[in-house]
C-alpha atoms as a PDB file:
ATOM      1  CA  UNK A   1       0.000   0.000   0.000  1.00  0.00           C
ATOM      2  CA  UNK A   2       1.282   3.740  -0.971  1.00  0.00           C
ATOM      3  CA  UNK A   3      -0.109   6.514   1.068  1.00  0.00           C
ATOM      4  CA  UNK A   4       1.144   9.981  -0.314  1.00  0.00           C
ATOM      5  CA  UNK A   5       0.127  13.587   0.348  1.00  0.00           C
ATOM      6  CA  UNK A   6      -1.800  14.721  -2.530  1.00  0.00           C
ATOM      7  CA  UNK A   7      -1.904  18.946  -2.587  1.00  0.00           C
ATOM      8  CA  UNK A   8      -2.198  18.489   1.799  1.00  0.00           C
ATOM      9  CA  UNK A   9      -5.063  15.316   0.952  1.00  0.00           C
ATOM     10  CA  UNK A  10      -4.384  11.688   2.280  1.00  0.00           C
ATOM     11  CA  UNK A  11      -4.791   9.685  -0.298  1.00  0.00           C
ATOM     12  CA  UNK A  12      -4.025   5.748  -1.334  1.00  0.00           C
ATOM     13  CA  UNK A  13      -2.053   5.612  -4.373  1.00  0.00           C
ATOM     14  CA  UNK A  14      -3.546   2.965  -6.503  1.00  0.00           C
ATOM     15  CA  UNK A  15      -2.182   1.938 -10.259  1.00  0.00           C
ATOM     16  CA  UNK A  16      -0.941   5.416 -10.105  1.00  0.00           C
ATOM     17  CA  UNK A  17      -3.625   7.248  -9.226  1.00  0.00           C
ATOM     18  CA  UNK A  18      -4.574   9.486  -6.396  1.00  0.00           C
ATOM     19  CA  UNK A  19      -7.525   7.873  -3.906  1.00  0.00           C
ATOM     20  CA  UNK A  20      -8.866  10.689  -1.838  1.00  0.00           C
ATOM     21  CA  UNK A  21      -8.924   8.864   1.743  1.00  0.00           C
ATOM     22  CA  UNK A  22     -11.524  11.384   3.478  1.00  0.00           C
ATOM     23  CA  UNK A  23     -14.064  11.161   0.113  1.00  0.00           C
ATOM     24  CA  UNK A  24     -13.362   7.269   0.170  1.00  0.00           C
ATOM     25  CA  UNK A  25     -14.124   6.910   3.263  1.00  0.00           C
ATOM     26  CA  UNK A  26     -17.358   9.009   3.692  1.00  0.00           C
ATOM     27  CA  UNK A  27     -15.526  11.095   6.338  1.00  0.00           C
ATOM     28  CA  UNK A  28     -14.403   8.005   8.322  1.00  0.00           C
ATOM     29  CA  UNK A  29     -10.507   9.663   8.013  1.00  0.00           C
ATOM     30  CA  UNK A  30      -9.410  13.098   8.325  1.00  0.00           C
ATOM     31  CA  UNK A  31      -7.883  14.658   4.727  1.00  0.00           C
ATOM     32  CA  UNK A  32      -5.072  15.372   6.953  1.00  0.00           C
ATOM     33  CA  UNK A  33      -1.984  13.179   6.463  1.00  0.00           C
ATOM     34  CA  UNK A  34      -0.317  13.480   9.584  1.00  0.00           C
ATOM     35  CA  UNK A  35      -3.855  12.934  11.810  1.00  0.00           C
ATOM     36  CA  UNK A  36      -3.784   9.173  10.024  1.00  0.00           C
ATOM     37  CA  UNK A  37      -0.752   7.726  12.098  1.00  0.00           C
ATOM     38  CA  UNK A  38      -3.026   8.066  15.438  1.00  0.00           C
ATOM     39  CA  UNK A  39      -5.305   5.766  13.833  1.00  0.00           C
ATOM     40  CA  UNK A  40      -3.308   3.842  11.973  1.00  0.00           C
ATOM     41  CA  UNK A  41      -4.441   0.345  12.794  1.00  0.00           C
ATOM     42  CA  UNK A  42      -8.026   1.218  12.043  1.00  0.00           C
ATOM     43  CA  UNK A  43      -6.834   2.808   8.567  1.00  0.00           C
ATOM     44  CA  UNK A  44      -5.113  -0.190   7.263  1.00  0.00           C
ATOM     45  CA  UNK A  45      -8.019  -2.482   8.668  1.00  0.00           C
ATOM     46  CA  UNK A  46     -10.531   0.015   5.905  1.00  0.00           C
ATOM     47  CA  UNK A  47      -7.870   0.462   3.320  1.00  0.00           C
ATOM     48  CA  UNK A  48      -7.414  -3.351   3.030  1.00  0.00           C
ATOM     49  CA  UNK A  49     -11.257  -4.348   2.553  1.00  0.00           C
ATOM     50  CA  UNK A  50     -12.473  -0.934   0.892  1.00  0.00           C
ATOM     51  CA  UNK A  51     -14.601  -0.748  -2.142  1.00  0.00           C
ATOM     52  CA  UNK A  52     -12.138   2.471  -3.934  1.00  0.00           C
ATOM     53  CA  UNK A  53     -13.562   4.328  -6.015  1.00  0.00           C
ATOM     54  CA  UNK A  54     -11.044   4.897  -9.326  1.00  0.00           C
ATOM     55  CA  UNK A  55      -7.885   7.783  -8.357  1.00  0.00           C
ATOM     56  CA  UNK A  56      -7.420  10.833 -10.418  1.00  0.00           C
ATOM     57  CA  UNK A  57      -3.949  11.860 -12.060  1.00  0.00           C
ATOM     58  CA  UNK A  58      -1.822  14.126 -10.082  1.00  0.00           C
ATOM     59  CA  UNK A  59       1.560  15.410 -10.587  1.00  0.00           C
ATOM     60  CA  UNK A  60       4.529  14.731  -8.584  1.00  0.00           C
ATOM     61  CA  UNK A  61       4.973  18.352  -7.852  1.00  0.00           C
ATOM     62  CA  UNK A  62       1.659  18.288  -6.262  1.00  0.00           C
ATOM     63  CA  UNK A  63       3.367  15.986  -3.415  1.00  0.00           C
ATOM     64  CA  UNK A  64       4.164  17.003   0.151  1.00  0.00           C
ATOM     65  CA  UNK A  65       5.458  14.581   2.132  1.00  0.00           C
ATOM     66  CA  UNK A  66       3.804  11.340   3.906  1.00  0.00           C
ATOM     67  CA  UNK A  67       4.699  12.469   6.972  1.00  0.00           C
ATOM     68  CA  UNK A  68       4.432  16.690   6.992  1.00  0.00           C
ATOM     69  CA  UNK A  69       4.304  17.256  10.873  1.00  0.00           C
ATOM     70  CA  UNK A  70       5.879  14.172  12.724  1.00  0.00           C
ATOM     71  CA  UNK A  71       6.154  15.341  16.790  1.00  0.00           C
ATOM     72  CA  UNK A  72       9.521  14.057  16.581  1.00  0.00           C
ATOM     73  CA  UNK A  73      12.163  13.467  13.768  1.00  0.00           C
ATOM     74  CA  UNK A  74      14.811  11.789  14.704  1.00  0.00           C
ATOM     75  CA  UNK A  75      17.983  11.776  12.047  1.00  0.00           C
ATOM     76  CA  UNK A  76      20.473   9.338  12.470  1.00  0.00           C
ATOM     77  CA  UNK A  77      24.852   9.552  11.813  1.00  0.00           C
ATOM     78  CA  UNK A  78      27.223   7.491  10.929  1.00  0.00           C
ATOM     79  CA  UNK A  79      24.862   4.270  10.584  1.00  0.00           C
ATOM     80  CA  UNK A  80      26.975   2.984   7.428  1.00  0.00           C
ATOM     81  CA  UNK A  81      30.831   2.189   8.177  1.00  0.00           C
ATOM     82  CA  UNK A  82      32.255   3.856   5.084  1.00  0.00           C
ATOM     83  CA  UNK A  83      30.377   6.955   5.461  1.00  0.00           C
ATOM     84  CA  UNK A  84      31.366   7.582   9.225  1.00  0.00           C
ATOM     85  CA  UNK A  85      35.512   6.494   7.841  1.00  0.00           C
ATOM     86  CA  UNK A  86      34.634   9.208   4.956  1.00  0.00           C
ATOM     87  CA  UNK A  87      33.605  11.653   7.813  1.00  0.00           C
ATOM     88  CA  UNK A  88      36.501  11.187   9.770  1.00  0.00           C
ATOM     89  CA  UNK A  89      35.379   9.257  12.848  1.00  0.00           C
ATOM     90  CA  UNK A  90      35.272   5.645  13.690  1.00  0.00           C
ATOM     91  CA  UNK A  91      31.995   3.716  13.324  1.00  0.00           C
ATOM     92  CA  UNK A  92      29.871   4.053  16.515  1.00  0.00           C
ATOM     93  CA  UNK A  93      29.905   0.706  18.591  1.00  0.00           C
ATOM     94  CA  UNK A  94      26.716   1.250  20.033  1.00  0.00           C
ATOM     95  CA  UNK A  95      24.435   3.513  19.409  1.00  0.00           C
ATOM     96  CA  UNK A  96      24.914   5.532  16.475  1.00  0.00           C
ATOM     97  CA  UNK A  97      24.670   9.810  16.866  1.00  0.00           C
ATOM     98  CA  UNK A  98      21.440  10.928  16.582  1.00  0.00           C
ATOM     99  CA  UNK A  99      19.588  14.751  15.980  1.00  0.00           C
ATOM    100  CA  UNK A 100      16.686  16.251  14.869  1.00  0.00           C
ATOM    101  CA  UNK A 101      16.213  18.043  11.567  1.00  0.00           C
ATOM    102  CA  UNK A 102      12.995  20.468  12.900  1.00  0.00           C
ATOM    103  CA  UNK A 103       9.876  20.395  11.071  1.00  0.00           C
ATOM    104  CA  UNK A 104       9.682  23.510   9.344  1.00  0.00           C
ATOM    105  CA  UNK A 105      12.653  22.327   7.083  1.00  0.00           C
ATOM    106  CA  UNK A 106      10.145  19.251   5.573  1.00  0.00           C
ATOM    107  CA  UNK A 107       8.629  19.417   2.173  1.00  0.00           C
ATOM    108  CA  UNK A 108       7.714  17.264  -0.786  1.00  0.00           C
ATOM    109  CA  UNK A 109       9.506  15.591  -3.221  1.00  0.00           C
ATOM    110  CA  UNK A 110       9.868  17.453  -5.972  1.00  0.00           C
ATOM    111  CA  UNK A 111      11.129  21.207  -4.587  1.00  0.00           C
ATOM    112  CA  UNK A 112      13.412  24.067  -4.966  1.00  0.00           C
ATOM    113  CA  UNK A 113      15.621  24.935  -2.705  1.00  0.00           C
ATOM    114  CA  UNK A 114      17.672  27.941  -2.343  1.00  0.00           C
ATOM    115  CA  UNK A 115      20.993  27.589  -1.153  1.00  0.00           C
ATOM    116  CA  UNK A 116      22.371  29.634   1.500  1.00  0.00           C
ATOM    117  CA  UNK A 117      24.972  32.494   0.834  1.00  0.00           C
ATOM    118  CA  UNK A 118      28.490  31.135   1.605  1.00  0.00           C
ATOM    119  CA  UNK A 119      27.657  27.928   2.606  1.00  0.00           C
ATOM    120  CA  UNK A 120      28.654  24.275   1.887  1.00  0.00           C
ATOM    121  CA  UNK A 121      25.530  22.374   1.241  1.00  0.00           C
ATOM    122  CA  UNK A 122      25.998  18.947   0.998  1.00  0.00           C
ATOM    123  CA  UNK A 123      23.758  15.675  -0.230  1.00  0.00           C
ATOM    124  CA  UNK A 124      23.190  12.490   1.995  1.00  0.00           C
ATOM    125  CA  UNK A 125      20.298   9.890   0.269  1.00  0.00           C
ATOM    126  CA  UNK A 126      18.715   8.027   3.161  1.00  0.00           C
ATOM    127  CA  UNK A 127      15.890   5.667   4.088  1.00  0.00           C
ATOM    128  CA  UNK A 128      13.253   6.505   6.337  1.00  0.00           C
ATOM    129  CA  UNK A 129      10.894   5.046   8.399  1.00  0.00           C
ATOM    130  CA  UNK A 130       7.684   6.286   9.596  1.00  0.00           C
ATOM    131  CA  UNK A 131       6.032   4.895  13.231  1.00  0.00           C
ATOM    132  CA  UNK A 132       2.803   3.436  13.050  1.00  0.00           C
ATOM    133  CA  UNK A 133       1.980   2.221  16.781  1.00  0.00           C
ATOM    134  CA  UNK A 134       3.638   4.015  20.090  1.00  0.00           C
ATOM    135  CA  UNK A 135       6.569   1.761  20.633  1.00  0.00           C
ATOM    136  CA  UNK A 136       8.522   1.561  23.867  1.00  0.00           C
ATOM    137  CA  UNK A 137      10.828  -0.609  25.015  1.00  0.00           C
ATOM    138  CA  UNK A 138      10.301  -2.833  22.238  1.00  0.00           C
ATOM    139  CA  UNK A 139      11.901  -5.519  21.017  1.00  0.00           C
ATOM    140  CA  UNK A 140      14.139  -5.770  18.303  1.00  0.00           C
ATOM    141  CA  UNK A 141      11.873  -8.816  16.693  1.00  0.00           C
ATOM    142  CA  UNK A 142       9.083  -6.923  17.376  1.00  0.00           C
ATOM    143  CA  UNK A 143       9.876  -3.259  15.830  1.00  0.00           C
ATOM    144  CA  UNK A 144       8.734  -3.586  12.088  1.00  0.00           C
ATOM    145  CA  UNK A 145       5.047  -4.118  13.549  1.00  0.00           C
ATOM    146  CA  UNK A 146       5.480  -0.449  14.939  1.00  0.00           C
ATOM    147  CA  UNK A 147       6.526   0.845  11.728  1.00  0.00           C
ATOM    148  CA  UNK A 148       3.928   2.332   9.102  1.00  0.00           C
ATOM    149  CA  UNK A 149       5.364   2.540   6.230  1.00  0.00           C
ATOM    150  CA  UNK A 150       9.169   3.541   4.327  1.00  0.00           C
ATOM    151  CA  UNK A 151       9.908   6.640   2.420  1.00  0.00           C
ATOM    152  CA  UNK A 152      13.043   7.987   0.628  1.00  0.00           C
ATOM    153  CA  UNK A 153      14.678  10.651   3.159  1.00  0.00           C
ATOM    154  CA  UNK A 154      17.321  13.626   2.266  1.00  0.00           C
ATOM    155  CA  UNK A 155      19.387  14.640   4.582  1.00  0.00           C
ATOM    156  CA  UNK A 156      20.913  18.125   3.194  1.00  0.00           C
ATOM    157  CA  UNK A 157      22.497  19.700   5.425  1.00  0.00           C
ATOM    158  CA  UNK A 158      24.892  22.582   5.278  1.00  0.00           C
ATOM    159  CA  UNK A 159      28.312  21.896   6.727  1.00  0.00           C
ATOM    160  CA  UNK A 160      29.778  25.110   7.381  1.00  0.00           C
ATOM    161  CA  UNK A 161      26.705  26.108  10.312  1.00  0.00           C
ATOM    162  CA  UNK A 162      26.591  22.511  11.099  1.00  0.00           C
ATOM    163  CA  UNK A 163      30.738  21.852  12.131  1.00  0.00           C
ATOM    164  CA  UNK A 164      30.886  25.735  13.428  1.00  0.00           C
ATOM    165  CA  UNK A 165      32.283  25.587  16.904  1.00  0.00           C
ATOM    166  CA  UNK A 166      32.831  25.158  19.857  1.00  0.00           C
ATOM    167  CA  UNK A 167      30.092  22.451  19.563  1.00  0.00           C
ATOM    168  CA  UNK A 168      28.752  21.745  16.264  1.00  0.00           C
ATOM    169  CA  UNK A 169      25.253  22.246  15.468  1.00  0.00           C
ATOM    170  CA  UNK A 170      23.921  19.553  13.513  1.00  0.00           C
ATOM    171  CA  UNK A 171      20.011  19.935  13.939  1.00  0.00           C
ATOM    172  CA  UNK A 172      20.440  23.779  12.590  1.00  0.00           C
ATOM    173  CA  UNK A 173      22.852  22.976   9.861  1.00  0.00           C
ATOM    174  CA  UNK A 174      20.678  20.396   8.715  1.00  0.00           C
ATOM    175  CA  UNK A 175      17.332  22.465   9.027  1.00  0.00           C
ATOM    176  CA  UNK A 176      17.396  25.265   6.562  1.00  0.00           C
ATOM    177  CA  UNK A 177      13.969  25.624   4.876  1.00  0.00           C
ATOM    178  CA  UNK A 178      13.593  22.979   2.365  1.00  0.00           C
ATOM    179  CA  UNK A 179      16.248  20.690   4.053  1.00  0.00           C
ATOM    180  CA  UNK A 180      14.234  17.746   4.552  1.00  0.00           C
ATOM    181  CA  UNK A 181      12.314  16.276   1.541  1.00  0.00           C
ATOM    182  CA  UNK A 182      10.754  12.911   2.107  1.00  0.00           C
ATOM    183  CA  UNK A 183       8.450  11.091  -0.084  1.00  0.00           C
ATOM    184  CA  UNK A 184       7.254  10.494  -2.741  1.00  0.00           C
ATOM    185  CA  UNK A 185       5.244   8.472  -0.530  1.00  0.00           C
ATOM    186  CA  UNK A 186       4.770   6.011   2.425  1.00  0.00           C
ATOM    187  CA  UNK A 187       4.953   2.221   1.692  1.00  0.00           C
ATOM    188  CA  UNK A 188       4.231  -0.278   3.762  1.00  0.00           C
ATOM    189  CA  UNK A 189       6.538  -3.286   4.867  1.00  0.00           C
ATOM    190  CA  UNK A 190       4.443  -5.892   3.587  1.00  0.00           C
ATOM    191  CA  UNK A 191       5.061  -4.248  -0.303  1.00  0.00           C
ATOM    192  CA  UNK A 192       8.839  -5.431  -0.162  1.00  0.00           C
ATOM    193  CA  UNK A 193      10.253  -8.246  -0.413  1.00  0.00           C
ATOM    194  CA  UNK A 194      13.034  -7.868   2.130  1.00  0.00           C
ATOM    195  CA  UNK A 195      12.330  -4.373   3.803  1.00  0.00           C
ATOM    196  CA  UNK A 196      16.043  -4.650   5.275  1.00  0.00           C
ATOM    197  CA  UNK A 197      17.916  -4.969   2.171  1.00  0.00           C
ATOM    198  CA  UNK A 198      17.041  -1.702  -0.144  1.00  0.00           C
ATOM    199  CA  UNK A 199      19.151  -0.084  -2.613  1.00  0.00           C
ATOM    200  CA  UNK A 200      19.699   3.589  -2.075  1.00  0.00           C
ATOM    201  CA  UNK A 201      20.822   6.172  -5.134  1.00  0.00           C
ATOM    202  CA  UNK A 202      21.911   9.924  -5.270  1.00  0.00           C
ATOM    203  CA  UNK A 203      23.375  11.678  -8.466  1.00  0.00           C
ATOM    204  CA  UNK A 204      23.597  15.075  -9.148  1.00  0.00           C
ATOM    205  CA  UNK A 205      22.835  16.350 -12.512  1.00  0.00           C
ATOM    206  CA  UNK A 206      22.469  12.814 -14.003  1.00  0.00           C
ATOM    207  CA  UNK A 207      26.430  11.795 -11.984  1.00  0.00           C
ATOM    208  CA  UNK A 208      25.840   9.303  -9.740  1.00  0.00           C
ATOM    209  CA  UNK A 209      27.501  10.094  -6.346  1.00  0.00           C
ATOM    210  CA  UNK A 210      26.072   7.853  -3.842  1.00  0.00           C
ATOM    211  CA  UNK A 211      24.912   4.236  -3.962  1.00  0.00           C
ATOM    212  CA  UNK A 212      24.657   1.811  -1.430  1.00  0.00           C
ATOM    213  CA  UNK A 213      21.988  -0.862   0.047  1.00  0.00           C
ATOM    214  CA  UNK A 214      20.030  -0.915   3.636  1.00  0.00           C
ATOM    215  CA  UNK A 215      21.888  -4.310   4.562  1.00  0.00           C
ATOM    216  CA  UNK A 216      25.039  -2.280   5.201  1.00  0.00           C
ATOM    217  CA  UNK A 217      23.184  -0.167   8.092  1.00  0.00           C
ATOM    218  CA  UNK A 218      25.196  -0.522  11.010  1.00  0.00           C
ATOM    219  CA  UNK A 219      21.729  -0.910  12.913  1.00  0.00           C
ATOM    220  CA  UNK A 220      18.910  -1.751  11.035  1.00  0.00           C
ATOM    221  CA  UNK A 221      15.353  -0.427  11.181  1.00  0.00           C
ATOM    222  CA  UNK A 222      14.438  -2.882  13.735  1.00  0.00           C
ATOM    223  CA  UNK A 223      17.821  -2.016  15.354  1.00  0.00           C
ATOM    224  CA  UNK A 224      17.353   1.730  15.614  1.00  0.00           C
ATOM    225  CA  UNK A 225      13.789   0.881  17.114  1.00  0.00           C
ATOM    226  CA  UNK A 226      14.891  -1.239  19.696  1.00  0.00           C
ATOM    227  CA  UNK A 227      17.847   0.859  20.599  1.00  0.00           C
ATOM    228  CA  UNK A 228      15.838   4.752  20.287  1.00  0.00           C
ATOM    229  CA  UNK A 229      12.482   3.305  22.121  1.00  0.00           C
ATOM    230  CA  UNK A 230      14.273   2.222  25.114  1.00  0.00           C
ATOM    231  CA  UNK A 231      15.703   5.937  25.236  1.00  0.00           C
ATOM    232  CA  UNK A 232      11.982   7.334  24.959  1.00  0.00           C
ATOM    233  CA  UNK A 233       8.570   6.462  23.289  1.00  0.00           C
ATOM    234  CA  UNK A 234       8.297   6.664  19.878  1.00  0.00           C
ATOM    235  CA  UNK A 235       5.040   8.309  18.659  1.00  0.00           C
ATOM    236  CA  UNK A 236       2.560   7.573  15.745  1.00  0.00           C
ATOM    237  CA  UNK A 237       3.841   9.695  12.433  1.00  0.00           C
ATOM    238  CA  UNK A 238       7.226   9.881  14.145  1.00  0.00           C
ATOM    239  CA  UNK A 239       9.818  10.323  11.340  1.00  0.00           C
ATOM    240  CA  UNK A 240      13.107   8.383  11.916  1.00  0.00           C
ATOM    241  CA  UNK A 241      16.409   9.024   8.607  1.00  0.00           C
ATOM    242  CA  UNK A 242      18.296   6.178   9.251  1.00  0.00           C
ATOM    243  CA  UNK A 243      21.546   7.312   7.520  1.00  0.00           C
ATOM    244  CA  UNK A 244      23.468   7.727   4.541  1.00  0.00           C
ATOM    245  CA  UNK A 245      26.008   5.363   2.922  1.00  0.00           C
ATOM    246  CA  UNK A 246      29.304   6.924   1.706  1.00  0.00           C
ATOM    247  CA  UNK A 247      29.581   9.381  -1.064  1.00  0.00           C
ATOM    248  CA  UNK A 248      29.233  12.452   0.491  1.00  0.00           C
ATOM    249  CA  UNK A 249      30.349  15.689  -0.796  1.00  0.00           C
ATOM    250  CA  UNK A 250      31.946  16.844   2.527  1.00  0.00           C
ATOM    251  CA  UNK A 251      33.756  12.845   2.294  1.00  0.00           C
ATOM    252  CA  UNK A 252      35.552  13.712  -1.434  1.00  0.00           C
ATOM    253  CA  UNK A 253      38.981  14.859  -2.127  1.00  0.00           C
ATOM    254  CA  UNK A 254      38.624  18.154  -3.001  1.00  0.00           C
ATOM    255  CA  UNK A 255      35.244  18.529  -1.152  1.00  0.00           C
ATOM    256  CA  UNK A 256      32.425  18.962  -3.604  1.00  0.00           C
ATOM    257  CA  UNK A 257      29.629  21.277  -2.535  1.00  0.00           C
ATOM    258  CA  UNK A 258      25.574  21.502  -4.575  1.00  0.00           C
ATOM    259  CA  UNK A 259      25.665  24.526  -5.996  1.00  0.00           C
ATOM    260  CA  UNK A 260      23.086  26.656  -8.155  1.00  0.00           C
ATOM    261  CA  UNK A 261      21.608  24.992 -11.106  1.00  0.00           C
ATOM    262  CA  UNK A 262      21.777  21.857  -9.975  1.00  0.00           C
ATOM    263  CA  UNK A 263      19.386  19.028  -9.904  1.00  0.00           C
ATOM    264  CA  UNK A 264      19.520  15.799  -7.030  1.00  0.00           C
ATOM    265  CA  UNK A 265      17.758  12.903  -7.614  1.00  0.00           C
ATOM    266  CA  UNK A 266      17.309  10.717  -4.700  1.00  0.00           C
ATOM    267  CA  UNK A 267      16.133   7.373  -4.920  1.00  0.00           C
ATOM    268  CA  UNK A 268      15.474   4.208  -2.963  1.00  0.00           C
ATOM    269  CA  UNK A 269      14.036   0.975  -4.430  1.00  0.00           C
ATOM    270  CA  UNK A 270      10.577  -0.032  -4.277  1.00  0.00           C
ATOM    271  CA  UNK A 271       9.665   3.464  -3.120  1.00  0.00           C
ATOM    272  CA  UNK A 272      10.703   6.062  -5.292  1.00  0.00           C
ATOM    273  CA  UNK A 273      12.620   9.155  -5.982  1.00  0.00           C
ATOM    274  CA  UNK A 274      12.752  12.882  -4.623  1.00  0.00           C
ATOM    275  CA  UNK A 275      13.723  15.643  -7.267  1.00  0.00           C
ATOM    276  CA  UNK A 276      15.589  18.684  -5.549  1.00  0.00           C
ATOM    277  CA  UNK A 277      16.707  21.873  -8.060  1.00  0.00           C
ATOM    278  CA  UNK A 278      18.423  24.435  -6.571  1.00  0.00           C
ATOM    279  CA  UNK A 279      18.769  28.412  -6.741  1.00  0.00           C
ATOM    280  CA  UNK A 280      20.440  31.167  -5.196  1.00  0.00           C
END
């Protein structure tokens, strides 16, 4: 199942097609796309038996993302072993860093996003997982039953805020308006055939620059889950980026920056892709 956010509509994508979820329903669901994570159980229970009526076209750029106003987004670093030796920093032997990217910097998947004057603003292609069910404590066998649905993630962040000292200030740095596109959409475990083993592409102006598969996470989904909800409860439409593999621009010799003109295409299998152009 694909559940997208058609022009700030739920809707079930269906052979393509846009299913409004409140006018399917008879008002049974909100139109709003975050409310449906609170009820999440219930909506999957309808959206597996329902009668749909036929979608209507839309266009990617109509798209926000599956997840517009999660309580609580929690971005994960160095959760792929040649990224965090590309970084400069051993790979984490237990839990991996972890920040926020804050919810006015998440759009669609198809945006443009101006660059900031003097900065270094670099690419990172992740997967990301959206909770379904409160989950605390829970078990690492347990954790894809609290998980909703999967969603390509990027993680742009601009280095020169985000390293600035004395402490570096990676949830600003990686927060600038139109910082965190997710999409195109929200699909559910059950649509994959093994939802721990996804490949994960990034190229810039057709180049490909990063490439890598969901295997190599140095804690998985169910991992992260485990390890995060014994730290504190995750909630319903809770965003989680899991990380980036290597290929960086901050990770190349010289350092290679996105500048203006240039278009990222993000994708990760069985989901989709996120289009970001940028301008000054």
């Amino acid at each position: 199942m694909r559940i997208a956010n058609v022009s700030g509509r739920l809707s079930l994508v269906v052979d393509g097609r846009a299913v409004d979820v409140e006018k399917a329903s008879d008002g049974s669901f909100s139109s709003d796309p975050q409310a449906v994570y609170e009820r999440w159980e219930a909506f999957r229970a309808w959206a597996g038996t329902a009668d749909l009526p036929e979608g209507v076209a839309f266009d990617p750029a109509e798209l926000g993302s599956p997840a517009p106003a999660p309580r609580q987004t929690l971005a994960v670093g160095l959760n792929y072993r040649a990224h965090a030796v590309e970084s400069g920093f051993a790979a984490p032997e237990g839990l991996p860093p972890v920040f926020t990217k804050f919810v006015t910097s998440i759009t669609g998947p198809v945006t443009e996003v101006k660059l900031p004057a003097d900065g270094h603003t670099d690419w990172e292609v992740e997967l990301v997982a959206v909770i379904g069910r409160r989950a605390r404590g829970v078990a690492e066998s347990d954790a894809w039953s609290h998980v909703a649905g999967l969603a390509a993630g990027q993680d742009i962040s601009e280095r020169v805020s985000q390293l600035a000292g004395p402490v570096p200030q990676f949830s600003l740095g990686k927060s600038l308006p139109g910082f965190t596109p997710i999409g195109p959409w929200l699909v559910t475990p059950d649509e994959f055939d093994d939802p721990d083993d996804l490949e994960l592409r990034c190229a810039i102006n057709g180049e490909q620059v990063q490439k890598g598969r969901t295997r190599d996470l140095i804690l998985s989904v169910p991992a992260l889950i485990a390890r995060l909800s014994a730290v504190l409860p995750l909630l319903p439409g809770d965003v989680i980026f899991t990380g980036t593999p290597a290929g960086v621009g901050l990770g190349r010799d010289p350092q290679r920056w996105l500048a203006v003109g240039d278009e990222l295409v993000s994708t990760v299998e069985g989901i989709g892709e996120l289009r970001q152009s940028f301008i000054a």
